[in-house]
N, C-alpha and C. Protein backbone atom coordinates (compact mmCIF):
# COMPACT_ATOMS: atom_id res chain seq x y z
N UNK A 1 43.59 17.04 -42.86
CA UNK A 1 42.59 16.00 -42.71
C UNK A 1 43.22 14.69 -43.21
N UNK A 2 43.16 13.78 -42.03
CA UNK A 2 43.75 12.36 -42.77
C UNK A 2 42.55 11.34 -43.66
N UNK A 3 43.84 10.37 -43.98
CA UNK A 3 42.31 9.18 -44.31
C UNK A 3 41.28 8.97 -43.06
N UNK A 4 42.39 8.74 -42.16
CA UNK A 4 41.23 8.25 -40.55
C UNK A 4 39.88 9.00 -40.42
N UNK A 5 40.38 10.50 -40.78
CA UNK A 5 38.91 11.47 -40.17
C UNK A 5 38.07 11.09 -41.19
N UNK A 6 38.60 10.97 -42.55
CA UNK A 6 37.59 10.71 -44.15
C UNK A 6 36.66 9.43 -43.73
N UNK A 7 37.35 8.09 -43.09
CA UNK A 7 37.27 7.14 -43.15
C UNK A 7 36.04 7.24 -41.97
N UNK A 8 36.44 7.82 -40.94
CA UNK A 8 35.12 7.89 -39.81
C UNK A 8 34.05 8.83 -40.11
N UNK A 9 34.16 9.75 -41.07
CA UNK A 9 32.84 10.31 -41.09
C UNK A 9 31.96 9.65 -42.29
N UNK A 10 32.53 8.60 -42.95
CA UNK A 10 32.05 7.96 -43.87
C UNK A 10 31.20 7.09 -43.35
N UNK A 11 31.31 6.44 -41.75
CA UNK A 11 30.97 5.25 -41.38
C UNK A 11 29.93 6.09 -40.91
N UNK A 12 30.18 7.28 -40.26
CA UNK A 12 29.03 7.77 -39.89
C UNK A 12 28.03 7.85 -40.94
N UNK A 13 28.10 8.19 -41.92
CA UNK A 13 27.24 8.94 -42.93
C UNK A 13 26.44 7.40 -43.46
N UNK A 14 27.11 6.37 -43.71
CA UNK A 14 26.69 4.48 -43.89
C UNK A 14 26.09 4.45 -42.94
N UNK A 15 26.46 4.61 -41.42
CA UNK A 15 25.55 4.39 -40.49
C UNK A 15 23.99 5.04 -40.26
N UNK A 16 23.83 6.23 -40.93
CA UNK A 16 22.54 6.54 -41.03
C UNK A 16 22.21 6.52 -42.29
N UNK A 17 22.88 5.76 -42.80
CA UNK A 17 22.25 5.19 -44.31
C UNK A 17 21.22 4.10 -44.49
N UNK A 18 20.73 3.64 -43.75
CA UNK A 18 20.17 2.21 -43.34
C UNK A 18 19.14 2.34 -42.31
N UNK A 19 18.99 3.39 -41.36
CA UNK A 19 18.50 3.77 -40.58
C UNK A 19 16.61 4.06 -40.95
N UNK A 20 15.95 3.87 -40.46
CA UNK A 20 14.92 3.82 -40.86
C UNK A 20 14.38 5.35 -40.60
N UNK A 21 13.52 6.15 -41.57
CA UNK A 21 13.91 7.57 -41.65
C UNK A 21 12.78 7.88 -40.47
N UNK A 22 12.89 9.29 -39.93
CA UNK A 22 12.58 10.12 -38.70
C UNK A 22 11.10 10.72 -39.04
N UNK A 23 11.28 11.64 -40.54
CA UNK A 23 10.56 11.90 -40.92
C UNK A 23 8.96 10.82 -41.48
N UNK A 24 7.52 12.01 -41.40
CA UNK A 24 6.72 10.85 -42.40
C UNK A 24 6.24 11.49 -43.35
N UNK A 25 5.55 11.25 -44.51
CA UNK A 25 4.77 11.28 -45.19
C UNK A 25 3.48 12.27 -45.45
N UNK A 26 4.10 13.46 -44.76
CA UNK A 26 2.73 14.27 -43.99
C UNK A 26 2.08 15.04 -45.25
N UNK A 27 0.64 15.22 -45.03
CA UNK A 27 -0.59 14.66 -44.57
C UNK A 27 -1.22 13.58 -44.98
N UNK A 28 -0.24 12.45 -45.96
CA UNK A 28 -0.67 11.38 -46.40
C UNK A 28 -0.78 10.39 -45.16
N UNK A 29 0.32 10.16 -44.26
CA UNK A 29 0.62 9.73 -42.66
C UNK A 29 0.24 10.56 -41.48
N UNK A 30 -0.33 9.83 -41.08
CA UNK A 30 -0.67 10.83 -40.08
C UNK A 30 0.42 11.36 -38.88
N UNK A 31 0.87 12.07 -38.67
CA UNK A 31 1.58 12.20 -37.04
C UNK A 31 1.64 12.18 -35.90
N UNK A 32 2.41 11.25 -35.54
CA UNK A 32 2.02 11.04 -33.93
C UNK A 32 2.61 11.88 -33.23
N UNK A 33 1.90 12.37 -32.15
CA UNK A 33 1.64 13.87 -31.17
C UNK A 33 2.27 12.75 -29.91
N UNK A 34 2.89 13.26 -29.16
CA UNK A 34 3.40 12.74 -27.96
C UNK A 34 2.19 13.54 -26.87
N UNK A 35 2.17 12.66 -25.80
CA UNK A 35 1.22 13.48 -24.90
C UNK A 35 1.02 14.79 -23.75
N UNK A 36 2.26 15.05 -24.22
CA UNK A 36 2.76 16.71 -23.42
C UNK A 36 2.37 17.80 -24.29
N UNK A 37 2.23 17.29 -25.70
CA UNK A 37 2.35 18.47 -26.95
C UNK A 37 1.27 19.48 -26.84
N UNK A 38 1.46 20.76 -27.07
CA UNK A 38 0.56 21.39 -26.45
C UNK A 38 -0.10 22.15 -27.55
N UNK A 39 -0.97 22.20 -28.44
CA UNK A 39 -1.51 22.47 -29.25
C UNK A 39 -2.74 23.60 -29.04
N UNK A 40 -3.79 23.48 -30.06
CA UNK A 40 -5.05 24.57 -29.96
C UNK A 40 -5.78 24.07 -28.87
N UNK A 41 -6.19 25.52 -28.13
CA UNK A 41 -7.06 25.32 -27.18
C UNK A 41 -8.87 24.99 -27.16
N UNK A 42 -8.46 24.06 -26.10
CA UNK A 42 -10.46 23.83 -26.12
C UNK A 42 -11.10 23.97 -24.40
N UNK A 43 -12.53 24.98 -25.00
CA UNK A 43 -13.25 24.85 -23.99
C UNK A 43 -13.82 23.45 -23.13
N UNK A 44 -13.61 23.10 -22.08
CA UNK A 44 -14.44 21.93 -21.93
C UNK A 44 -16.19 22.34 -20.75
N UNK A 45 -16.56 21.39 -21.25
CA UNK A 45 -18.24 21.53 -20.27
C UNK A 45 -18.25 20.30 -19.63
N UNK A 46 -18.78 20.54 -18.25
CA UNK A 46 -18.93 19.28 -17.27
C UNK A 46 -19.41 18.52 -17.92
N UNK A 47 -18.81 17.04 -17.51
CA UNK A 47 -19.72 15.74 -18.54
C UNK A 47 -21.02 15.63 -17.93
N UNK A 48 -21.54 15.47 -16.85
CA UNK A 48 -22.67 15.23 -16.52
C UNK A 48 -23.84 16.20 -16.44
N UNK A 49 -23.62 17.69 -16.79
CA UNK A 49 -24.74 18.75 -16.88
C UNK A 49 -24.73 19.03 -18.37
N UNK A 50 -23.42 19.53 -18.67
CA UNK A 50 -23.23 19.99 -19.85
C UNK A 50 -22.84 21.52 -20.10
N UNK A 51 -22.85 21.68 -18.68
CA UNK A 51 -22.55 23.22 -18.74
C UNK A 51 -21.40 23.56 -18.74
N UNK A 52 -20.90 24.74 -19.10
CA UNK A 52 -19.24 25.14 -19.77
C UNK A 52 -18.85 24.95 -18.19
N UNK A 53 -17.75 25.01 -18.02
CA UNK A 53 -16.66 24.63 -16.71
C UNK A 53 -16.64 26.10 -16.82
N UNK A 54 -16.00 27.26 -17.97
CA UNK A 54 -15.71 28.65 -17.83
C UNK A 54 -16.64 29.32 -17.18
N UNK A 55 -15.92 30.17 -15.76
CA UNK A 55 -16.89 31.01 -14.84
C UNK A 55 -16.13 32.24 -14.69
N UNK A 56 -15.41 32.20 -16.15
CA UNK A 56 -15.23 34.57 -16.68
C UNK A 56 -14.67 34.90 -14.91
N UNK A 57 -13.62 33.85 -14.77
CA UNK A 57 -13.04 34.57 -13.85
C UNK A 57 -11.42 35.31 -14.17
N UNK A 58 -11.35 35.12 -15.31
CA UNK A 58 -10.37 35.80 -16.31
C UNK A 58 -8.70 35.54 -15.61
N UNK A 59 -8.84 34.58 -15.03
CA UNK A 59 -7.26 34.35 -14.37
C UNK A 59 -6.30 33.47 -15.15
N UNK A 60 -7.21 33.01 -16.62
CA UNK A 60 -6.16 32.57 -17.93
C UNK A 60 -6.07 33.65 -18.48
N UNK A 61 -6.73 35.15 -18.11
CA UNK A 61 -6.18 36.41 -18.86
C UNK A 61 -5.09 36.86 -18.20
N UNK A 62 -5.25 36.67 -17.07
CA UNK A 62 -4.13 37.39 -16.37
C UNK A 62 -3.08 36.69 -16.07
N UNK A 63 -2.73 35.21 -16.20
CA UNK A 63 -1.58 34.41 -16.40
C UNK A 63 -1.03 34.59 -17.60
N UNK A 64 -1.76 35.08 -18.51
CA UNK A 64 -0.96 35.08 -20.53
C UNK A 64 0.34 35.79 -20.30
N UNK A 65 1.42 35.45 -20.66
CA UNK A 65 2.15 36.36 -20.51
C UNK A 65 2.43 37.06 -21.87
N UNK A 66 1.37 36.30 -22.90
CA UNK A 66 1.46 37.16 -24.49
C UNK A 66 0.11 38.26 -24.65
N UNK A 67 -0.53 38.12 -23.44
CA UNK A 67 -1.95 38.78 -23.06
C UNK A 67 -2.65 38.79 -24.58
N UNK A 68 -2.77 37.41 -25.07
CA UNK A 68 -3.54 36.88 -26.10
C UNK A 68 -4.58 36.50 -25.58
N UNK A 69 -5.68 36.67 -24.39
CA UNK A 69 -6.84 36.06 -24.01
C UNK A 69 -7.66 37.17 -23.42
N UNK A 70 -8.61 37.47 -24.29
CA UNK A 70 -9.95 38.03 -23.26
C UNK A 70 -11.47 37.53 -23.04
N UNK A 71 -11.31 37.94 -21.89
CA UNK A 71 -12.24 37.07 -21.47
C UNK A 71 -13.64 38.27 -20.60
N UNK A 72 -14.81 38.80 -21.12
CA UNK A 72 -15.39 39.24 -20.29
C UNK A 72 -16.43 38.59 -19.91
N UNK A 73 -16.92 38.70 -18.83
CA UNK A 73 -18.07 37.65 -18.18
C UNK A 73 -19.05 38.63 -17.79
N UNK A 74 -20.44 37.53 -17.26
CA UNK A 74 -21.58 37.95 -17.49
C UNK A 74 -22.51 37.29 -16.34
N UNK A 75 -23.62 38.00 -15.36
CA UNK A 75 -23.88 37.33 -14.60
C UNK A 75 -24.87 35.74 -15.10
N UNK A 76 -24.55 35.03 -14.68
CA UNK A 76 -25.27 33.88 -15.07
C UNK A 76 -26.55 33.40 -14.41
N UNK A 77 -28.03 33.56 -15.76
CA UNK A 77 -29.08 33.39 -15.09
C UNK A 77 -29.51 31.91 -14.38
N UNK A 78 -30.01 32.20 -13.09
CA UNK A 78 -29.99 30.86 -12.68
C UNK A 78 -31.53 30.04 -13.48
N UNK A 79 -32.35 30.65 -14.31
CA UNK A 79 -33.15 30.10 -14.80
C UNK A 79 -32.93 28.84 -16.24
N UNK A 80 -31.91 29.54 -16.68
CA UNK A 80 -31.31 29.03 -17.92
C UNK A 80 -29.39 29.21 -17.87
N UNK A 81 -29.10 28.34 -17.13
CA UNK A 81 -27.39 28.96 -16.51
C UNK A 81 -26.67 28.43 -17.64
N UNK A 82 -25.75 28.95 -17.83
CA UNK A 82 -24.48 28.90 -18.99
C UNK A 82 -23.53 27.35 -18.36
N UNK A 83 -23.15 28.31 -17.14
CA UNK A 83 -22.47 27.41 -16.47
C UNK A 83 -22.51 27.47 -15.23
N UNK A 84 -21.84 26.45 -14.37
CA UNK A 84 -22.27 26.04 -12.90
C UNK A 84 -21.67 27.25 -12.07
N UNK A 85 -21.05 28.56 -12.45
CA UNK A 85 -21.04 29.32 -11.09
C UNK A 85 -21.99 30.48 -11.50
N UNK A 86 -21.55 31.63 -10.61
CA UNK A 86 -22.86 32.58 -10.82
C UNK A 86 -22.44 33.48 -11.70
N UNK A 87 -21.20 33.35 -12.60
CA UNK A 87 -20.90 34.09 -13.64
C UNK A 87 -20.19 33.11 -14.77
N UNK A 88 -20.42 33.48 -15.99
CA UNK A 88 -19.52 32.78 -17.13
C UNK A 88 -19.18 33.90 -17.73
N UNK A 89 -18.31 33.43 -18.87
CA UNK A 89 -18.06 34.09 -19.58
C UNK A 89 -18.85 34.18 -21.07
N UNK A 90 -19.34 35.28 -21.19
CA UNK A 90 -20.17 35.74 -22.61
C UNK A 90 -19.09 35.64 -23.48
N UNK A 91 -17.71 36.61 -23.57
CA UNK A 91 -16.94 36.64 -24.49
C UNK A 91 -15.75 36.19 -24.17
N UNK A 92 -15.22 35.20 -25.11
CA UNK A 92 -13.99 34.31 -24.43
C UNK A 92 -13.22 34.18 -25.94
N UNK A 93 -11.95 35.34 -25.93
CA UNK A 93 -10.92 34.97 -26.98
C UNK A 93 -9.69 34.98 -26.96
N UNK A 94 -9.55 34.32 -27.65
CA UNK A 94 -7.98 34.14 -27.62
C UNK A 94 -6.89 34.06 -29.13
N UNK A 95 -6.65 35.14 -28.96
CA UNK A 95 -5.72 35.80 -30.31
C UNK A 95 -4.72 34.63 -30.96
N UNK A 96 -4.32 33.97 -31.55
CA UNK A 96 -3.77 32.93 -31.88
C UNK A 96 -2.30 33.03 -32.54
N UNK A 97 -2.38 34.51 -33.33
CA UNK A 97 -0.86 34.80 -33.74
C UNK A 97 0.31 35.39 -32.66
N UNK A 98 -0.84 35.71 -30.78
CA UNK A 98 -0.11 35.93 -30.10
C UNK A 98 0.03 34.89 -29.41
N UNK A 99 -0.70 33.87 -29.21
CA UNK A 99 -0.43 32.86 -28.54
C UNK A 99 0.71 32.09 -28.48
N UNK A 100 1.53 31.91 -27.04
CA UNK A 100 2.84 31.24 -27.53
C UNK A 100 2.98 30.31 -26.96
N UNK A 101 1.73 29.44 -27.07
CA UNK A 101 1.34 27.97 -26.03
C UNK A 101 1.99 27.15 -24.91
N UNK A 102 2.32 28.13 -24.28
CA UNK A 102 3.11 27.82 -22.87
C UNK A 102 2.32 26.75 -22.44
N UNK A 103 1.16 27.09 -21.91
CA UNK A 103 0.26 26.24 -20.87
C UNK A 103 -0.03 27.28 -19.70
N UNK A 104 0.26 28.13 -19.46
CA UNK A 104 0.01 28.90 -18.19
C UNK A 104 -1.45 29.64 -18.07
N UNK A 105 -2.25 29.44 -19.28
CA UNK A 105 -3.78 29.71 -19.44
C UNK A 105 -4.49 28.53 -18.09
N UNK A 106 -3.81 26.92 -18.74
CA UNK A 106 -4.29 26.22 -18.45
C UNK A 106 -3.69 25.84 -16.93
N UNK A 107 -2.51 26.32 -16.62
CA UNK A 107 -2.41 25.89 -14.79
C UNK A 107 -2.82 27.07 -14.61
N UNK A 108 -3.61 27.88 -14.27
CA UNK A 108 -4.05 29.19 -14.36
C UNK A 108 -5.99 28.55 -13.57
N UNK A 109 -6.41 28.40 -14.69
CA UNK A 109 -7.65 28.17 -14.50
C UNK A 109 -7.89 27.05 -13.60
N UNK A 110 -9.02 28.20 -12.37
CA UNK A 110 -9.13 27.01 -11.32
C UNK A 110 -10.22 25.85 -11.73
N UNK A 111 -11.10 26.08 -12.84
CA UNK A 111 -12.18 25.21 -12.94
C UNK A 111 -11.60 23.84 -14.04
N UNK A 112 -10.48 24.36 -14.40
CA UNK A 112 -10.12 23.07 -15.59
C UNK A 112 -11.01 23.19 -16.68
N UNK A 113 -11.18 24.57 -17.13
CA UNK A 113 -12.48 24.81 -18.15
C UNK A 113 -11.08 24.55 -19.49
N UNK A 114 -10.28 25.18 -19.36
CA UNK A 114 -9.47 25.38 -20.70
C UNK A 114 -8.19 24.87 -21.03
N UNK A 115 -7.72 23.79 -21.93
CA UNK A 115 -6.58 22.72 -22.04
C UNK A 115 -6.50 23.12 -23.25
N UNK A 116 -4.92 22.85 -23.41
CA UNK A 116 -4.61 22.57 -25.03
C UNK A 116 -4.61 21.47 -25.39
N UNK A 117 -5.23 21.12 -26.14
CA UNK A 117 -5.30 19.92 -26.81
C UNK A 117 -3.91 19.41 -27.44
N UNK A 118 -4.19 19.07 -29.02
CA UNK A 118 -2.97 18.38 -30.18
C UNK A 118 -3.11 18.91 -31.51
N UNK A 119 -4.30 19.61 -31.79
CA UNK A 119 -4.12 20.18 -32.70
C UNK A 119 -3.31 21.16 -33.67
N UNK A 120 -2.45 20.86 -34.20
CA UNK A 120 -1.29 22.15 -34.66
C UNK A 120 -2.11 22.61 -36.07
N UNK A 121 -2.81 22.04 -36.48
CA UNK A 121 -2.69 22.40 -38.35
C UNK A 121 -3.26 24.13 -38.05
N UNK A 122 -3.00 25.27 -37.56
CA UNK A 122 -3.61 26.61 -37.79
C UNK A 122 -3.40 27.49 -38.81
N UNK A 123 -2.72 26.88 -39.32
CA UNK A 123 -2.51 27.76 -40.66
C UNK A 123 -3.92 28.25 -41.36
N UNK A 124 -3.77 29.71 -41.71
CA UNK A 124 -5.27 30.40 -42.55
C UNK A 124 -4.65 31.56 -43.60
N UNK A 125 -5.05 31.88 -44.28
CA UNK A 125 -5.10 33.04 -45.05
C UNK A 125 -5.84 34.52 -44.45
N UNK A 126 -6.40 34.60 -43.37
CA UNK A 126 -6.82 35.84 -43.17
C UNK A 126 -6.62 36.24 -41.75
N UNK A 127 -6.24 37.17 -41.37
CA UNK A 127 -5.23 37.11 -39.75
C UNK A 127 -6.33 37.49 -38.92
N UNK A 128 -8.20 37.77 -39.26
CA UNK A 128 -8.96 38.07 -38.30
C UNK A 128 -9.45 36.66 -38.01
N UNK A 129 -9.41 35.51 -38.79
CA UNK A 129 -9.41 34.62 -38.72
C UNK A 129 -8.88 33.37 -37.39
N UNK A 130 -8.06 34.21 -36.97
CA UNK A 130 -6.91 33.82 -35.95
C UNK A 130 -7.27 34.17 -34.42
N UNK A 131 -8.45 35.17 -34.59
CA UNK A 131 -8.81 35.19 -33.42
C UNK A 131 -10.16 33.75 -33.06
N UNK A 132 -10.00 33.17 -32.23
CA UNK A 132 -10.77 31.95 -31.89
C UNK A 132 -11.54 32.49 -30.48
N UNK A 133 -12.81 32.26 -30.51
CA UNK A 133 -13.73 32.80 -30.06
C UNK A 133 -14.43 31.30 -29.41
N UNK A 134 -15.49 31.45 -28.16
CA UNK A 134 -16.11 30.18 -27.58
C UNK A 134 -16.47 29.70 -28.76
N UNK A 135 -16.64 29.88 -29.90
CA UNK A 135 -17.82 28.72 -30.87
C UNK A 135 -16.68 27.80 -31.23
N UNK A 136 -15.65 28.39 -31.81
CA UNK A 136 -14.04 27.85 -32.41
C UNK A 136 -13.99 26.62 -30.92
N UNK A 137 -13.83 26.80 -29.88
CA UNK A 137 -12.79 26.56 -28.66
C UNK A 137 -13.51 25.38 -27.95
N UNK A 138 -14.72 25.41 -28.38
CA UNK A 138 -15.88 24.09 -27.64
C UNK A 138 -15.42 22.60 -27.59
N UNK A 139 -14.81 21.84 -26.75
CA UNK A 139 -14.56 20.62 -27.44
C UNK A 139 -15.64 20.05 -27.81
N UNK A 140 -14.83 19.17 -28.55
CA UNK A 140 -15.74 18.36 -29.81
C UNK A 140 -15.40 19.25 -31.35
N UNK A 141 -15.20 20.49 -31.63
CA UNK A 141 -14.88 21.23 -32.70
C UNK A 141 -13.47 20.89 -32.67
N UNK A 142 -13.09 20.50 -34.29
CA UNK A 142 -12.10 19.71 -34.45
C UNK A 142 -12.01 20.57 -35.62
N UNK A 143 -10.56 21.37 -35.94
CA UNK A 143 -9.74 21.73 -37.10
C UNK A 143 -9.75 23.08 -37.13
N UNK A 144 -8.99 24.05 -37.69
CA UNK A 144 -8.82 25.11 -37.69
C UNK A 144 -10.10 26.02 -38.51
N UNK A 145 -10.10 27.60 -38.48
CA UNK A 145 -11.34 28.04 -38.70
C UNK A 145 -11.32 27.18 -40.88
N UNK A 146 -10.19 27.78 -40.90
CA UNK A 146 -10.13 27.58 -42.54
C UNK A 146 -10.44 25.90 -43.05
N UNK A 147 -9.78 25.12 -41.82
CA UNK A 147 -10.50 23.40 -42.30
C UNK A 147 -11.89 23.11 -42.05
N UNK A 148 -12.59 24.55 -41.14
CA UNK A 148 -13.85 23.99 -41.28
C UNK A 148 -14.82 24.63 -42.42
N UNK A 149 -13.94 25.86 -42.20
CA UNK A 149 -14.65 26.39 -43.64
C UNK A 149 -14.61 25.28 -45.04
N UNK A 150 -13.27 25.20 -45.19
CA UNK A 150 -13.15 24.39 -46.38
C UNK A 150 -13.94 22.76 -46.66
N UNK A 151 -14.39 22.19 -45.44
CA UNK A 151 -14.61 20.65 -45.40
C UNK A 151 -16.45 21.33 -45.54
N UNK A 152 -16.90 22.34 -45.01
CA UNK A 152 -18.34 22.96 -45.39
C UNK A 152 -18.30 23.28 -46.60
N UNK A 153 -17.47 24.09 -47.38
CA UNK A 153 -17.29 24.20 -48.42
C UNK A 153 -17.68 23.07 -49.53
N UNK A 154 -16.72 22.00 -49.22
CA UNK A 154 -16.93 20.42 -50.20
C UNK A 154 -17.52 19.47 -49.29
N UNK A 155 -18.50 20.01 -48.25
CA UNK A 155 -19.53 18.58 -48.13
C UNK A 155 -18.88 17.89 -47.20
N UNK A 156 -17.60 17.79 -46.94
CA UNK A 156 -17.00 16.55 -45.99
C UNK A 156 -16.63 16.97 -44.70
N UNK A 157 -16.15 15.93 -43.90
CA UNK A 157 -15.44 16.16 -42.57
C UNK A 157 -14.35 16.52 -42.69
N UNK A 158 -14.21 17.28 -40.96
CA UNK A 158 -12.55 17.90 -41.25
C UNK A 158 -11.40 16.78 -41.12
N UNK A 159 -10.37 16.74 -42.13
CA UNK A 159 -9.76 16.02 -41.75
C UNK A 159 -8.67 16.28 -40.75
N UNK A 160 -8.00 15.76 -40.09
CA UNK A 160 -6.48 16.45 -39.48
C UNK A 160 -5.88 15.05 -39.56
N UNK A 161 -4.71 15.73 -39.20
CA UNK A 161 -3.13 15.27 -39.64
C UNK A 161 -2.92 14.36 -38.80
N UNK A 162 -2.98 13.87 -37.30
CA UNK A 162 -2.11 13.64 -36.71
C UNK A 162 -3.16 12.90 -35.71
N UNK A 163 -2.51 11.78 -34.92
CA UNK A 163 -3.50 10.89 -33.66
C UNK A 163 -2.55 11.07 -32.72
N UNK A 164 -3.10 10.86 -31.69
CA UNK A 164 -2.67 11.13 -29.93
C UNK A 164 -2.78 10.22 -28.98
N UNK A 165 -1.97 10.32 -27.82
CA UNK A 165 -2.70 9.41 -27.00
C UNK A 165 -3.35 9.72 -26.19
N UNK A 166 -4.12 8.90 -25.01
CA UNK A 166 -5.08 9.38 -24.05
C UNK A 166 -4.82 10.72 -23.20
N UNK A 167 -5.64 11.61 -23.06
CA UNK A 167 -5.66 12.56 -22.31
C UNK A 167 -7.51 12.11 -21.67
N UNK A 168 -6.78 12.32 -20.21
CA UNK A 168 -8.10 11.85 -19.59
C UNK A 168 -9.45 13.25 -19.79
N UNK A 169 -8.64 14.50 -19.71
CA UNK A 169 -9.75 15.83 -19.81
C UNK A 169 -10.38 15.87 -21.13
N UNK A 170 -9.84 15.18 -21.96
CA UNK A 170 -10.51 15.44 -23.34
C UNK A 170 -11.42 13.95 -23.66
N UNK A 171 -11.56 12.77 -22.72
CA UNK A 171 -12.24 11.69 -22.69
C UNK A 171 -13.23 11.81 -23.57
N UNK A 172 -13.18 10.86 -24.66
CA UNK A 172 -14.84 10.99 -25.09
C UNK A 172 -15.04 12.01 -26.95
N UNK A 173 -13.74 12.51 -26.86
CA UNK A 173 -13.37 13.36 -28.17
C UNK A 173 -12.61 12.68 -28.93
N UNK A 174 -13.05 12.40 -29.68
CA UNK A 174 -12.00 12.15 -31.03
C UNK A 174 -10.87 12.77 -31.76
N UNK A 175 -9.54 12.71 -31.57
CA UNK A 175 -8.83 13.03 -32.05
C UNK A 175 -8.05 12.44 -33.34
């Protein structure tokens, strides 16, 4: 090894000496999510009825390739309908320690009922916990089961970590 090689990896090492750092401050800073990032999943419901988009046609079960999603459906009464086709889904879950957030749930589904959002914080202490069920998956429900437990716990809102930019399917939600 000469001086030369000493001398150039020095300039390197000065050169990211000055550099303004990559890392932030996390959870004091929040993190910015780029808009591809593919995070926890949410149910969405038509904006103008209100009814779930999910019609339990189970073809984000059968795209999983971690077969982390079940989904059984139920005929839907037309007196009091769930959602706009003639079936929804009653039970809609999705296992979370198998989940390996491809996206293929979501090019999968023909109704555009189910997107991943930006949410990463999932971390919990109890692994039945991990299964996320329609109540978890509704947009507008914001934070993992344990941040909502915990923010019910002390009275407050959930907080999360991190802001995003526009996603037109999630319009209207606060991230």
């Amino acid at each position: 090894m000469s001086v030369l090689d000493i001398a150039k990896g020095m300039g390197v090492t000065l050169g990211h000496l000055f550099k303004r750092p990559a890392t932030v401050s996390y959870p004091e800073e929040l993190v910015d999510i780029k808009p591809r990032f593919r995070g926890r999943h949410h149910l969405l419901r038509h904006p103008d009825t209100g009814l779930e988009k999910c019609i339990g046609c189970s073809l984000c079960a059968a795209a999983c390739p971690a077969y982390a999603i079940y989904v059984e459906a139920a005929e839907n009464d037309p007196e009091d309908p769930t959602s706009a086709g003639e079936r929804y889904a009653s039970i809609y879950e999705i296992n979370m320690l198998r989940c390996i957030f491809c996206g293929m749930c979501e090019e999968a589904c023909p109704t555009g009922a189910i997107v991943l959002g930006h949410e990463f914080e999932l971390a919990d202490f109890r692994s039945e916990d991990f299964t996320y069920g329609k109540d978890d998956m509704m947009v507008g429900i914001q934070g993992s089961k344990w941040q909502r437990r915990e923010a019910e716990r002390r009275n407050s809102d959930v907080r999360v970590g991190f802001k995003s930019g526009p996603r037109p399917e999630l319009e209207g939600v606060d991230y």
